[in-house]
C-alpha atoms as a PDB file:
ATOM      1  CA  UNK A   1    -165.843 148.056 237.812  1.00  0.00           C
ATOM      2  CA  UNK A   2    -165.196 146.183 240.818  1.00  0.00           C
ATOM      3  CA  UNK A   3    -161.913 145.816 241.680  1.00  0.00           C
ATOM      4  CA  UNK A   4    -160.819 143.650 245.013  1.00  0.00           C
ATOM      5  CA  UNK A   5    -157.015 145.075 244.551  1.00  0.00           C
ATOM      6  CA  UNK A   6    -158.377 148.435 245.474  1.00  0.00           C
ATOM      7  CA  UNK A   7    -159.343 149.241 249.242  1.00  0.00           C
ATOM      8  CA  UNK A   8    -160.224 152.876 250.156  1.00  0.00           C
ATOM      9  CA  UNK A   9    -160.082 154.206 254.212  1.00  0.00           C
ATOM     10  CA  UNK A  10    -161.464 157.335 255.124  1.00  0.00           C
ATOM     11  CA  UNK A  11    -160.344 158.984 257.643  1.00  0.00           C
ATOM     12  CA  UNK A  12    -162.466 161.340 259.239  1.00  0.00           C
ATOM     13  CA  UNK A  13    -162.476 163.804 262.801  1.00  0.00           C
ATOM     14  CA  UNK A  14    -164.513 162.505 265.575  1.00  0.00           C
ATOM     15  CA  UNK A  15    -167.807 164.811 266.709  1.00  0.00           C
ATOM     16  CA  UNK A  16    -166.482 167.365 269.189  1.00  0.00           C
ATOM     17  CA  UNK A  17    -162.450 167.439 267.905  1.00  0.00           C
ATOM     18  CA  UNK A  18    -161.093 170.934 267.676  1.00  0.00           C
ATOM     19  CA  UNK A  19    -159.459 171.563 264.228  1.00  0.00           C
ATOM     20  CA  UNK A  20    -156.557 173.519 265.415  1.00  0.00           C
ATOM     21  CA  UNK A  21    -155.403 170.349 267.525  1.00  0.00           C
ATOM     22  CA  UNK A  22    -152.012 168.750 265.774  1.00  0.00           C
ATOM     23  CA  UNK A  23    -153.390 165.563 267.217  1.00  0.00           C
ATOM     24  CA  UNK A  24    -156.502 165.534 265.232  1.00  0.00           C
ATOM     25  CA  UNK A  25    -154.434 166.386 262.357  1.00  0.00           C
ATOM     26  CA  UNK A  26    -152.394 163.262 262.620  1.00  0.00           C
ATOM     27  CA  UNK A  27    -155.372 161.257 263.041  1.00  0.00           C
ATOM     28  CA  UNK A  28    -157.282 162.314 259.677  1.00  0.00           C
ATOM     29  CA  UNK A  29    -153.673 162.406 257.865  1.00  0.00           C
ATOM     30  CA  UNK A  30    -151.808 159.359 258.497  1.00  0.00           C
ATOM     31  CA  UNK A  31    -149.178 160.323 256.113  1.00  0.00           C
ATOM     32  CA  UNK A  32    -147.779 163.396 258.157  1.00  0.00           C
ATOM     33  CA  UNK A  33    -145.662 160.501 259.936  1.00  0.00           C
ATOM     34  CA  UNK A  34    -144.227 160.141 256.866  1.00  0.00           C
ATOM     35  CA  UNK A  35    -143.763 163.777 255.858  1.00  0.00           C
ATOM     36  CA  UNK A  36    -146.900 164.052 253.609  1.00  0.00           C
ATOM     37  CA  UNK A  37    -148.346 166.466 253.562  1.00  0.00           C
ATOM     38  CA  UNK A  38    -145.803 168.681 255.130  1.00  0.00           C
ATOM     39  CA  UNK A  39    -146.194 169.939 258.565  1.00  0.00           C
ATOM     40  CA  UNK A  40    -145.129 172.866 258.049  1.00  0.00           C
ATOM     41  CA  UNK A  41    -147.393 173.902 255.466  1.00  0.00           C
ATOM     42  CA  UNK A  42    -150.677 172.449 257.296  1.00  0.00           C
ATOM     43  CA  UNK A  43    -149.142 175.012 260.188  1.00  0.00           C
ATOM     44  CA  UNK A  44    -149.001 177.848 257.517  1.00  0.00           C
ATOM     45  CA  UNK A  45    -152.151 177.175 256.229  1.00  0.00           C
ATOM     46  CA  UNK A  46    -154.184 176.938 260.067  1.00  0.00           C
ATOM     47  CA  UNK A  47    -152.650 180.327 260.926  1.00  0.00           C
ATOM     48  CA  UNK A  48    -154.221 181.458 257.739  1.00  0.00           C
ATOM     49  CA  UNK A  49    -157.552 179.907 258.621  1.00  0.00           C
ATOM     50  CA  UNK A  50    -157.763 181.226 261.851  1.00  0.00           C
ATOM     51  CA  UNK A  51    -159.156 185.122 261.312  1.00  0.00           C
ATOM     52  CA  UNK A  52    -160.677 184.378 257.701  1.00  0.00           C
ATOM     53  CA  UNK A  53    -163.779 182.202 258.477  1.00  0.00           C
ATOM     54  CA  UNK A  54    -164.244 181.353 254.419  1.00  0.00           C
ATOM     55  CA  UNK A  55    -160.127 179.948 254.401  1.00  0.00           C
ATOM     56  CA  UNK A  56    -161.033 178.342 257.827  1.00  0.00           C
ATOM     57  CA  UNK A  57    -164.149 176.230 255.877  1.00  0.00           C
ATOM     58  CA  UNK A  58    -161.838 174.997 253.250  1.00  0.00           C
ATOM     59  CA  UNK A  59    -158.691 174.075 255.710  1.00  0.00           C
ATOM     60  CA  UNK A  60    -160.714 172.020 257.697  1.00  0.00           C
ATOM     61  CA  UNK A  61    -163.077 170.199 254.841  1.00  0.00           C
ATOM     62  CA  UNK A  62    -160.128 169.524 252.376  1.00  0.00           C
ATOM     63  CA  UNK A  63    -157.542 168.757 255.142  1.00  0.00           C
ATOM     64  CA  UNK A  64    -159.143 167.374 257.823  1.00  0.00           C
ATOM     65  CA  UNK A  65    -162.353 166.433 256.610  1.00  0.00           C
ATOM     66  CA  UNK A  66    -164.368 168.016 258.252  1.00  0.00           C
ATOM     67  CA  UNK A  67    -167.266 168.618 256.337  1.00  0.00           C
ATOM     68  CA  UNK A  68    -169.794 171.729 256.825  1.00  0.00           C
ATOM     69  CA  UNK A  69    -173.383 171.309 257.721  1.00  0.00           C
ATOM     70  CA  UNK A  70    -173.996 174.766 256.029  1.00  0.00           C
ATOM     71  CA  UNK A  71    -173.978 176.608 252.364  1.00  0.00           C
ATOM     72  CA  UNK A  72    -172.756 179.804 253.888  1.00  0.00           C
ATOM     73  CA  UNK A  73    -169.374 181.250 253.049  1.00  0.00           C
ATOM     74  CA  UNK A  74    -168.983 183.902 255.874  1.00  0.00           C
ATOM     75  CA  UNK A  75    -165.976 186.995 255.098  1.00  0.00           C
ATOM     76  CA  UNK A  76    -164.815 187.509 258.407  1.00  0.00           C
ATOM     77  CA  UNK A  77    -164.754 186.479 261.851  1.00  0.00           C
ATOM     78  CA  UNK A  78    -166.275 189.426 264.241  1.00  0.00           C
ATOM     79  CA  UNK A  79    -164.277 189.156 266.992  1.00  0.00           C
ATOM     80  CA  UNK A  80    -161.256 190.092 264.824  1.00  0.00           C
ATOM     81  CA  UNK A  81    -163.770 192.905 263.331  1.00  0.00           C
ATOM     82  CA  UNK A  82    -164.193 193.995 266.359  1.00  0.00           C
ATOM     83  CA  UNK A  83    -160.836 194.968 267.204  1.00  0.00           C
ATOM     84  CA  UNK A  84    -161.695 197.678 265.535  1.00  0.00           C
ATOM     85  CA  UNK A  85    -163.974 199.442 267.713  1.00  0.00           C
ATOM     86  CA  UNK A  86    -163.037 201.823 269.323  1.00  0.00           C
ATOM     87  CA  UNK A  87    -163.818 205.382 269.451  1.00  0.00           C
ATOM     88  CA  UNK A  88    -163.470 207.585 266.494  1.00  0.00           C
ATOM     89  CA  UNK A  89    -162.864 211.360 266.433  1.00  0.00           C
ATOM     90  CA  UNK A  90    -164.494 212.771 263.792  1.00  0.00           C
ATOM     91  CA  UNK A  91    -163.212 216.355 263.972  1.00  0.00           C
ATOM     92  CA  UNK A  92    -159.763 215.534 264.828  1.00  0.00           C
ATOM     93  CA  UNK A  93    -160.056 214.153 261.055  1.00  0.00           C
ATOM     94  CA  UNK A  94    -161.583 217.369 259.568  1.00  0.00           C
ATOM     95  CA  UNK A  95    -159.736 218.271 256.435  1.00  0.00           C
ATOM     96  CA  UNK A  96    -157.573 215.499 255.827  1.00  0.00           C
ATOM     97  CA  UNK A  97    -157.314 213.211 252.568  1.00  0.00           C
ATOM     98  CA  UNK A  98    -160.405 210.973 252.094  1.00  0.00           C
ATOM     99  CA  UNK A  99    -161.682 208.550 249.689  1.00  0.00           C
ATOM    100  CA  UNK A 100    -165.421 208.094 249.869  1.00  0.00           C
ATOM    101  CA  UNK A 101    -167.497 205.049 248.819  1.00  0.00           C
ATOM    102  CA  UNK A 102    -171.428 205.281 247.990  1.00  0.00           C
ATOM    103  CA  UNK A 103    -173.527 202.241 247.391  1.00  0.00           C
ATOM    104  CA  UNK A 104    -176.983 203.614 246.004  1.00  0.00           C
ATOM    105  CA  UNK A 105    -180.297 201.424 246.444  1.00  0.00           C
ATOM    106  CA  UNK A 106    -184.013 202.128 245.631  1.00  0.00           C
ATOM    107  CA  UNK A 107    -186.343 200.626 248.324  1.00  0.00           C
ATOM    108  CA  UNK A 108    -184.881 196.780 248.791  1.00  0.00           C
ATOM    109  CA  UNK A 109    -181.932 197.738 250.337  1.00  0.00           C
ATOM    110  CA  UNK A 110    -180.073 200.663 252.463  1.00  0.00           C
ATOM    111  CA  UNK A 111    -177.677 203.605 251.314  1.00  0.00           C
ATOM    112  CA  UNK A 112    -174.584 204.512 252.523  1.00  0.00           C
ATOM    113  CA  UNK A 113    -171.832 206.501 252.072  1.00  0.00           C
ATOM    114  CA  UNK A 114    -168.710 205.082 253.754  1.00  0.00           C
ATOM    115  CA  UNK A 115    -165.294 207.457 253.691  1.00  0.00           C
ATOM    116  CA  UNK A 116    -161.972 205.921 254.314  1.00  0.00           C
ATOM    117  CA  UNK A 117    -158.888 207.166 255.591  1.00  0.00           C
ATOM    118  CA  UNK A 118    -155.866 206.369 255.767  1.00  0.00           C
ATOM    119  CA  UNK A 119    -153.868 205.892 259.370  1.00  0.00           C
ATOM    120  CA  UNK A 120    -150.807 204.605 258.244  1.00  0.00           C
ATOM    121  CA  UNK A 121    -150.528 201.449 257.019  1.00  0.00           C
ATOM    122  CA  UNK A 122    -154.539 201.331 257.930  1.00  0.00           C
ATOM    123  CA  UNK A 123    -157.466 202.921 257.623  1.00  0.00           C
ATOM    124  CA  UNK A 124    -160.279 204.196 259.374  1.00  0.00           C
ATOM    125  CA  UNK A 125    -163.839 204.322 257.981  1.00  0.00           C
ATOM    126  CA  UNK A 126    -166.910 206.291 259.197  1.00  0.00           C
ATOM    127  CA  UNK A 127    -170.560 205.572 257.401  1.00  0.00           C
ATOM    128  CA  UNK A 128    -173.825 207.515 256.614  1.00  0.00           C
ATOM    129  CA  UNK A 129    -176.636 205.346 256.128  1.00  0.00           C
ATOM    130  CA  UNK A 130    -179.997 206.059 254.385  1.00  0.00           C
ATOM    131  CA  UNK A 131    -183.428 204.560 254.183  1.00  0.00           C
ATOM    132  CA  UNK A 132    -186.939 205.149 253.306  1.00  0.00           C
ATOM    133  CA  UNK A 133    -188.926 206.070 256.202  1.00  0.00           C
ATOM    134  CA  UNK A 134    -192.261 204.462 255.315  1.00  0.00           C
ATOM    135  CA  UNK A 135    -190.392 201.023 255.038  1.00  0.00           C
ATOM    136  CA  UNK A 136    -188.508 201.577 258.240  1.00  0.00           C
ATOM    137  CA  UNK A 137    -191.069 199.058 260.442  1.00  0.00           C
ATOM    138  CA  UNK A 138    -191.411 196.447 257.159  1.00  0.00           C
ATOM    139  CA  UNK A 139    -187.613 196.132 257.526  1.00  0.00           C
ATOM    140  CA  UNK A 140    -187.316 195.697 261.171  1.00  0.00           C
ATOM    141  CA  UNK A 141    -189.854 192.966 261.385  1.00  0.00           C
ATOM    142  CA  UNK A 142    -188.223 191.170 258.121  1.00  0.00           C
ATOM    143  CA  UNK A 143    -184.768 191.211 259.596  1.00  0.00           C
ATOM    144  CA  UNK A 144    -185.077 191.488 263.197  1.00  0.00           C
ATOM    145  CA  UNK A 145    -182.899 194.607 263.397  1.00  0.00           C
ATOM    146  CA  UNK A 146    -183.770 197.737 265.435  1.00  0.00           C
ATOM    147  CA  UNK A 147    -184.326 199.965 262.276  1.00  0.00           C
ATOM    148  CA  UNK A 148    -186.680 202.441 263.904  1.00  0.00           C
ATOM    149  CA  UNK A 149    -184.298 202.569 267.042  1.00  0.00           C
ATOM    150  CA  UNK A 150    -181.423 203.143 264.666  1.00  0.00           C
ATOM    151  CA  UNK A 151    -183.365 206.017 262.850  1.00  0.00           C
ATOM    152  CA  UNK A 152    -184.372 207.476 266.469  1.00  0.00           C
ATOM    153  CA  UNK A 153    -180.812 207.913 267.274  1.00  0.00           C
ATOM    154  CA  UNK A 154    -180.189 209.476 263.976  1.00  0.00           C
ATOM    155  CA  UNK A 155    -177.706 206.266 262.927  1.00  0.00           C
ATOM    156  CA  UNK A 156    -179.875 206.255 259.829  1.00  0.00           C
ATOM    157  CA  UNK A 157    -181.273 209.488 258.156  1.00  0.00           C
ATOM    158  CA  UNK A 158    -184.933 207.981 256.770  1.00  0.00           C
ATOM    159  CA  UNK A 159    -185.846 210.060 254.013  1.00  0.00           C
ATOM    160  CA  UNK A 160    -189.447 210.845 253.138  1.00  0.00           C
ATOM    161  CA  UNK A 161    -191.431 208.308 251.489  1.00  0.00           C
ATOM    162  CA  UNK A 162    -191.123 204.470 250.425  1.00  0.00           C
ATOM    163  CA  UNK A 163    -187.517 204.944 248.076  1.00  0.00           C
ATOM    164  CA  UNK A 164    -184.457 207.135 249.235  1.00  0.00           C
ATOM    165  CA  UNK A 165    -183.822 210.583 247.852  1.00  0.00           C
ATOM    166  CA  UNK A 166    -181.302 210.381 245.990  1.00  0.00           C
ATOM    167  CA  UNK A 167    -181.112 214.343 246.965  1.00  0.00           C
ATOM    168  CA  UNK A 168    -180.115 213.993 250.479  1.00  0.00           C
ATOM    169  CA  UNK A 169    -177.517 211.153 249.730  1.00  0.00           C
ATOM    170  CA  UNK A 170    -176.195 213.867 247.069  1.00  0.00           C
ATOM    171  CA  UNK A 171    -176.479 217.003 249.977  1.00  0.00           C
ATOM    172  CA  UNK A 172    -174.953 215.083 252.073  1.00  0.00           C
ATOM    173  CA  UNK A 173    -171.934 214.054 249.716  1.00  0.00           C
ATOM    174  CA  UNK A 174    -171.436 217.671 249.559  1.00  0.00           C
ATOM    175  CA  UNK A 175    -171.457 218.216 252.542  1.00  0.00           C
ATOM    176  CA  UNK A 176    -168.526 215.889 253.217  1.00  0.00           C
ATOM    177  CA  UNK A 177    -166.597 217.329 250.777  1.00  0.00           C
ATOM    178  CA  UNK A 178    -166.375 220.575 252.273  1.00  0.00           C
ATOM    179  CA  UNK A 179    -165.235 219.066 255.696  1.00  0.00           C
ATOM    180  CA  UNK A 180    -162.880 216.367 253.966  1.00  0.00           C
ATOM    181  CA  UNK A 181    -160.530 216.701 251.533  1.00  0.00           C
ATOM    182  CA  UNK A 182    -161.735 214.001 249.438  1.00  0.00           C
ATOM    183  CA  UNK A 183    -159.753 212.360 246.711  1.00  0.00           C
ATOM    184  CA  UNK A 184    -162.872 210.403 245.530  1.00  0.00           C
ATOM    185  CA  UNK A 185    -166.142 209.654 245.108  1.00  0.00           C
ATOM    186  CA  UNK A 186    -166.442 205.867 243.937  1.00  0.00           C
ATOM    187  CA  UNK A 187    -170.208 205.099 242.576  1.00  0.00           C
ATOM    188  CA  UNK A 188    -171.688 201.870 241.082  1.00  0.00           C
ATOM    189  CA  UNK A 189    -172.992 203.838 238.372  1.00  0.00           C
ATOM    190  CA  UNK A 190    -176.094 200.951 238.006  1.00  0.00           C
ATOM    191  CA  UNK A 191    -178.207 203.647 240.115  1.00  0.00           C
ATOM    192  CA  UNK A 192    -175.936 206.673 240.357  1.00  0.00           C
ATOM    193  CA  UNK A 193    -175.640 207.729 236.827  1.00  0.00           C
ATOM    194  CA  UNK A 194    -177.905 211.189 237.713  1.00  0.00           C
ATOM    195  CA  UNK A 195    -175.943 211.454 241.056  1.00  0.00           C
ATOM    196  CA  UNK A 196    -172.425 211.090 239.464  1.00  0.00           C
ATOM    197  CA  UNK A 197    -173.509 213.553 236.675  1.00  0.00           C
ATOM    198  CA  UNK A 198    -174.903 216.684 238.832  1.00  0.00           C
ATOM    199  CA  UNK A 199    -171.327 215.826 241.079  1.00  0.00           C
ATOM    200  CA  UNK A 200    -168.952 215.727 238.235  1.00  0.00           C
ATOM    201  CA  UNK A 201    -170.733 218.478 236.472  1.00  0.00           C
ATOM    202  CA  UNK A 202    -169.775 220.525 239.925  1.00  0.00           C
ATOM    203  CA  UNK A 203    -166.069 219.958 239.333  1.00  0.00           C
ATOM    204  CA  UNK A 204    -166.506 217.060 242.266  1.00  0.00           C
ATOM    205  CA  UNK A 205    -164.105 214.136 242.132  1.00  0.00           C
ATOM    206  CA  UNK A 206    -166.929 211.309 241.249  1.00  0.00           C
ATOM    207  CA  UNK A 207    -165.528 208.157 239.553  1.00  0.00           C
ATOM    208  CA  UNK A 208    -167.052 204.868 238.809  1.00  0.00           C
ATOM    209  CA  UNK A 209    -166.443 201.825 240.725  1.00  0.00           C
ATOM    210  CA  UNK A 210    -168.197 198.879 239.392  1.00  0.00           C
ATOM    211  CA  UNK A 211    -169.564 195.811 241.225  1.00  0.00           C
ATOM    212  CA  UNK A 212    -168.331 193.211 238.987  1.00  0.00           C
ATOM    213  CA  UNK A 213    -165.873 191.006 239.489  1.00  0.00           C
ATOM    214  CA  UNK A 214    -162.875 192.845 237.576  1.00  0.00           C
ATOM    215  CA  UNK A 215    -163.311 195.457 240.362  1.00  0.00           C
ATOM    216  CA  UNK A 216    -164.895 194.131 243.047  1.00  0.00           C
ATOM    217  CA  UNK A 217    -161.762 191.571 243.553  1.00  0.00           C
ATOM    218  CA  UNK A 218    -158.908 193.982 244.738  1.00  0.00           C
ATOM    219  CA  UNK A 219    -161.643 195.909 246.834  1.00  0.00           C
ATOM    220  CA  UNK A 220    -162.381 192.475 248.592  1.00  0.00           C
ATOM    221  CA  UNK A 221    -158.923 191.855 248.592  1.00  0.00           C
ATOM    222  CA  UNK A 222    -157.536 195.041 250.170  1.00  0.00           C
ATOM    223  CA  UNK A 223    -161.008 195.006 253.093  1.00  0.00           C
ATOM    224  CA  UNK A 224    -160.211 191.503 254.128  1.00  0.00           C
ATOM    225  CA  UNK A 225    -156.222 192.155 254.584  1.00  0.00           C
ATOM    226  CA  UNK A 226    -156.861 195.452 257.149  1.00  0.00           C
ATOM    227  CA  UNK A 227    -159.416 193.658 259.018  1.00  0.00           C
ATOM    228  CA  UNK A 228    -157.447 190.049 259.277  1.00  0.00           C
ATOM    229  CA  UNK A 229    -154.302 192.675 260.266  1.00  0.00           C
ATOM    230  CA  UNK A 230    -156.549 194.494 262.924  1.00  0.00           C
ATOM    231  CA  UNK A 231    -155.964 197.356 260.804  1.00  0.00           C
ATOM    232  CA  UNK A 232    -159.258 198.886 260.215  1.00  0.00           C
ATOM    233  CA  UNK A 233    -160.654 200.881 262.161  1.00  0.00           C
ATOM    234  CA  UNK A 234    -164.682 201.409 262.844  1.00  0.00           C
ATOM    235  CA  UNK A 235    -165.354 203.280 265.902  1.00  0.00           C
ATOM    236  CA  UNK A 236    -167.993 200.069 266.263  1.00  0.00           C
ATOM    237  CA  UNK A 237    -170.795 201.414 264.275  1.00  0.00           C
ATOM    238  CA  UNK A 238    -173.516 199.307 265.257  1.00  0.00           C
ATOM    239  CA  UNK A 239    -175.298 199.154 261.630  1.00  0.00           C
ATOM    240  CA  UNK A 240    -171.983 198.836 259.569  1.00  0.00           C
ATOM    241  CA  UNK A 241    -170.864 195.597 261.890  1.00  0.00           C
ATOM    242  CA  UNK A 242    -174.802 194.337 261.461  1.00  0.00           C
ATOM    243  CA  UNK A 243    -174.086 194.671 257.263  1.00  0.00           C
ATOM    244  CA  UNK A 244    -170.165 192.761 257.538  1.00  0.00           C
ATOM    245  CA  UNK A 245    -172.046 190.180 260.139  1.00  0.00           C
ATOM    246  CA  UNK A 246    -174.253 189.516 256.998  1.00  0.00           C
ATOM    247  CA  UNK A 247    -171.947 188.983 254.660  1.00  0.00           C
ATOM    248  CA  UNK A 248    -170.944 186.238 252.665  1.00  0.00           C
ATOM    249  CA  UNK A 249    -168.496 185.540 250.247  1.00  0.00           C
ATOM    250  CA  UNK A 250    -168.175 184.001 246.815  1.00  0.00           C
ATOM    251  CA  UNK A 251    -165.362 182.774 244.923  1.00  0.00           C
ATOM    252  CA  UNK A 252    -164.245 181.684 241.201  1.00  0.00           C
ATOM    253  CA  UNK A 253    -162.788 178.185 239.759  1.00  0.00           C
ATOM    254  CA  UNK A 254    -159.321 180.139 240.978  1.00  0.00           C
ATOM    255  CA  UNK A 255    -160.113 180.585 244.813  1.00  0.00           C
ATOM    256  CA  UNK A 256    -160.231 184.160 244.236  1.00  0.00           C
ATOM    257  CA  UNK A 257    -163.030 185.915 246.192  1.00  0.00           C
ATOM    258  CA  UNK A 258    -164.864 188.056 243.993  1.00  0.00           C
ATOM    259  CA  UNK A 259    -168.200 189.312 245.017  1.00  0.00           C
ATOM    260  CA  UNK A 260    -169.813 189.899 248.634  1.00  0.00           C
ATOM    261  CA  UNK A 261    -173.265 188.989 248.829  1.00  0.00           C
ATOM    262  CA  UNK A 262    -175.909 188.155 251.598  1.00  0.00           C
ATOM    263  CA  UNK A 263    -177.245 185.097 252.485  1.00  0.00           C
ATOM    264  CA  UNK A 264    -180.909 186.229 253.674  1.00  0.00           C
ATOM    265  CA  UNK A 265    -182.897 188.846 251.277  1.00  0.00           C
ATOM    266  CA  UNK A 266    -184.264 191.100 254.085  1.00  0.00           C
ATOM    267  CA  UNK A 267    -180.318 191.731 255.221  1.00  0.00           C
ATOM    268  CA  UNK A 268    -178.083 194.271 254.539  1.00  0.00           C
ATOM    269  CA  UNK A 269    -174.512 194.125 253.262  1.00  0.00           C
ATOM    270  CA  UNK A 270    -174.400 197.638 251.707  1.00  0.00           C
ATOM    271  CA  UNK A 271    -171.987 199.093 254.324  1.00  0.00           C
ATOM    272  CA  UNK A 272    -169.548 196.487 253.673  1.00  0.00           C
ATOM    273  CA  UNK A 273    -169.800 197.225 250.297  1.00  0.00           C
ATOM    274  CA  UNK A 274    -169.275 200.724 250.355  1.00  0.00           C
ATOM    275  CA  UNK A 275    -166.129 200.529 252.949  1.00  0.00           C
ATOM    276  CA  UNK A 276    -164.559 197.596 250.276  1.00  0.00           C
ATOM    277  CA  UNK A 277    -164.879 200.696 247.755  1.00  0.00           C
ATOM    278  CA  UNK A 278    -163.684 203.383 249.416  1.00  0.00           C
ATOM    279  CA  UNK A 279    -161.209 201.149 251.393  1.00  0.00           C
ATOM    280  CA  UNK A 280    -159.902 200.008 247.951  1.00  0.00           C
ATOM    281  CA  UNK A 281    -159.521 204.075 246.431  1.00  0.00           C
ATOM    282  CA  UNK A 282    -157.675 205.266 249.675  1.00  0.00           C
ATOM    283  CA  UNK A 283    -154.926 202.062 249.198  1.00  0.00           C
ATOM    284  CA  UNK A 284    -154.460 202.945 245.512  1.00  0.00           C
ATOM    285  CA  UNK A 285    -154.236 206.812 246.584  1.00  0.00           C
ATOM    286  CA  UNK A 286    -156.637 207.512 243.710  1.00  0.00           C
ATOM    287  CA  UNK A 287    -156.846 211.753 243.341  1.00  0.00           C
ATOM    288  CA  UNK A 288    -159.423 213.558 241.199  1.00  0.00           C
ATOM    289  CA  UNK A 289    -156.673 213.629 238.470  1.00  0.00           C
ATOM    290  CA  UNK A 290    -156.394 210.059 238.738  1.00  0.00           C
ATOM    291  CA  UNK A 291    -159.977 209.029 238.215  1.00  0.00           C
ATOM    292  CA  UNK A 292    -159.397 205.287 237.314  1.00  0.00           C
ATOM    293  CA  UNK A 293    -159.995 201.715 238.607  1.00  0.00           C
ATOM    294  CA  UNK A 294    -156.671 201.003 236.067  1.00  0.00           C
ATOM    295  CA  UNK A 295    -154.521 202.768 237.915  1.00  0.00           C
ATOM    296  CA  UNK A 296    -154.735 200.502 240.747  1.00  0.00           C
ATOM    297  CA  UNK A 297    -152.179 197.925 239.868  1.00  0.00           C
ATOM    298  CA  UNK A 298    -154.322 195.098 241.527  1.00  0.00           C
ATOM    299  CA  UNK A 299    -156.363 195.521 238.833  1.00  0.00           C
ATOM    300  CA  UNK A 300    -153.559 193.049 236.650  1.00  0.00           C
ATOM    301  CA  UNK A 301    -154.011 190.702 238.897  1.00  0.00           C
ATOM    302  CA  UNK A 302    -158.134 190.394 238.919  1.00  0.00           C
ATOM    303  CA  UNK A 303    -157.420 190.424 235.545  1.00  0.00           C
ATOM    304  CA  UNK A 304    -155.320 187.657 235.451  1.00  0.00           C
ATOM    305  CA  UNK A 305    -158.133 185.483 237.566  1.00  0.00           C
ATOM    306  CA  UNK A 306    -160.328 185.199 234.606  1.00  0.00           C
ATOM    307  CA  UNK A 307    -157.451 184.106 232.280  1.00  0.00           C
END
């Protein structure tokens, strides 16, 4: 219906203006004069925006209009990932309480183990990575990344053949638990079913740790909140920062973010997943006794998301 009573104005940023600018806020909110929207929430919000690239997307298209010329939703900004970088001493952390992540894959996508521990009200993550030799070169030319290079200087362990052995990922769990004192072992159980059996059969602390939303949601949660508080701690492991820098996020009708995926097939997120797993186990101080995702009290409030 056409109605001549009714005028809309849309007020939109010029090319070139700098969201955090107060002045460009005025300009696409005329009503701030007035006290609408408040100031000081628009100043709340911006602070919010600034480390978490996804919040930064929606700040600037719903309150400044500012509108994306991309799909992605990215997790978070690398520079503040990067404060993380610096050097880690494995031995000095020989024996102390750990809480180890594994994401299994077949031949699409890498392996890794990632263990997290805690340094105070932080935590500090080392991974293991794992890939099939024979696809080593197929993945470097599909993604651009220096796979061979990377399995040269032993950053990946390439396992015989075109899938990973599952054996190796298993030795090498093993392995960590005789130089760790790890609490747990979180598995997707989609692949690890075999894995998780032969461990728990061994009196090792395996648990499952599903990739759905239910528990993916706190693990997302409690990731994003160390690195946004420069609390996490990477030593600058050049293939876990190439998996977060691929990483995207989705989120429900809620807001919530609830599942990390990858924008481009041929890249690799599986090291972000892992440390959002094990990063998630060492904040609930999970134990071998423990042994479940319901005894993390964020758990209520993933819950609560799909209500």
């Amino acid at each position: 219906m056409n109605d001549p009573s009714f005028l809309p104005v849309i007020f939109e940023p010029d090319e070139g203006d700098d969201w955090r600018d107060e002045t460009v806020w005025h300009k696409v909110n005329p009503g701030l004069a007035l006290g609408y929207p408040d100031i000081k929430g628009i100043r709340a919000m911006a602070r919010e925006a600034q480390n978490r690239p996804a919040d930064q997307d929606a700040f600037r298209q719903y309150h400044l209009n500012f509108w994306p010329d991309h799909s992605t939703s990215p997790f978070v900004d690398m520079a503040t990932y990067d404060e993380g970088a610096d050097p880690i001493d494995l031995a000095a952390l020989a024996g102390e309480p750990c809480w180890l992540g594994v994401d299994l894959s077949s031949s699409g996508d890498l392996t890794v183990i990632v263990a997290a521990f805690r340094d105070g009200d932080g935590f500090v993550v080392v991974p293991w990575f794992f890939c099939p030799k024979e696809n080593l070169r197929q993945r470097q030319d599909a993604s651009g990344a220096p796979y061979v290079r990377w399995a040269d200087e032993s950053l990946i362990t390439a396992t015989p053949g075109n899938v990973v052995d599952f054996r190796a990922v298993e030795d090498k769990i093993r392995e960590l638990c005789d130089q760790f004192d790890v609490r747990e072992i979180a598995f997707d159980p989609a692949l690890a079913r075999n894995t998780l059996n032969n461990l728990l059969e061994d009196g090792y602390p395996a648990v499952e740790h599903r990739q759905g939303s239910l528990s993916m949601m706190p693990a997302i949660h409690e990731l994003e909140r160390a690195i946004v508080a420069k609390r996490f701690k990477h030593g600058g492991h050049e293939i876990l920062r190439f998996c977060f820098s691929n990483v995207e996020v989705e989120t429900n009708s809620h807001g919530h973010k609830v599942r990390l995926h990858k924008g481009k097939r041929h890249l690799s997120i599986d090291g972000a997943i892992a440390a959002a797993m094990a990063v998630n186990r060492a904040a609930a101080g999970g134990s071998a006794e423990a042994g479940s995702l319901y005894d993390d009290p964020a758990w209520e409030t993933a819950l609560a998301a799909f209500g």
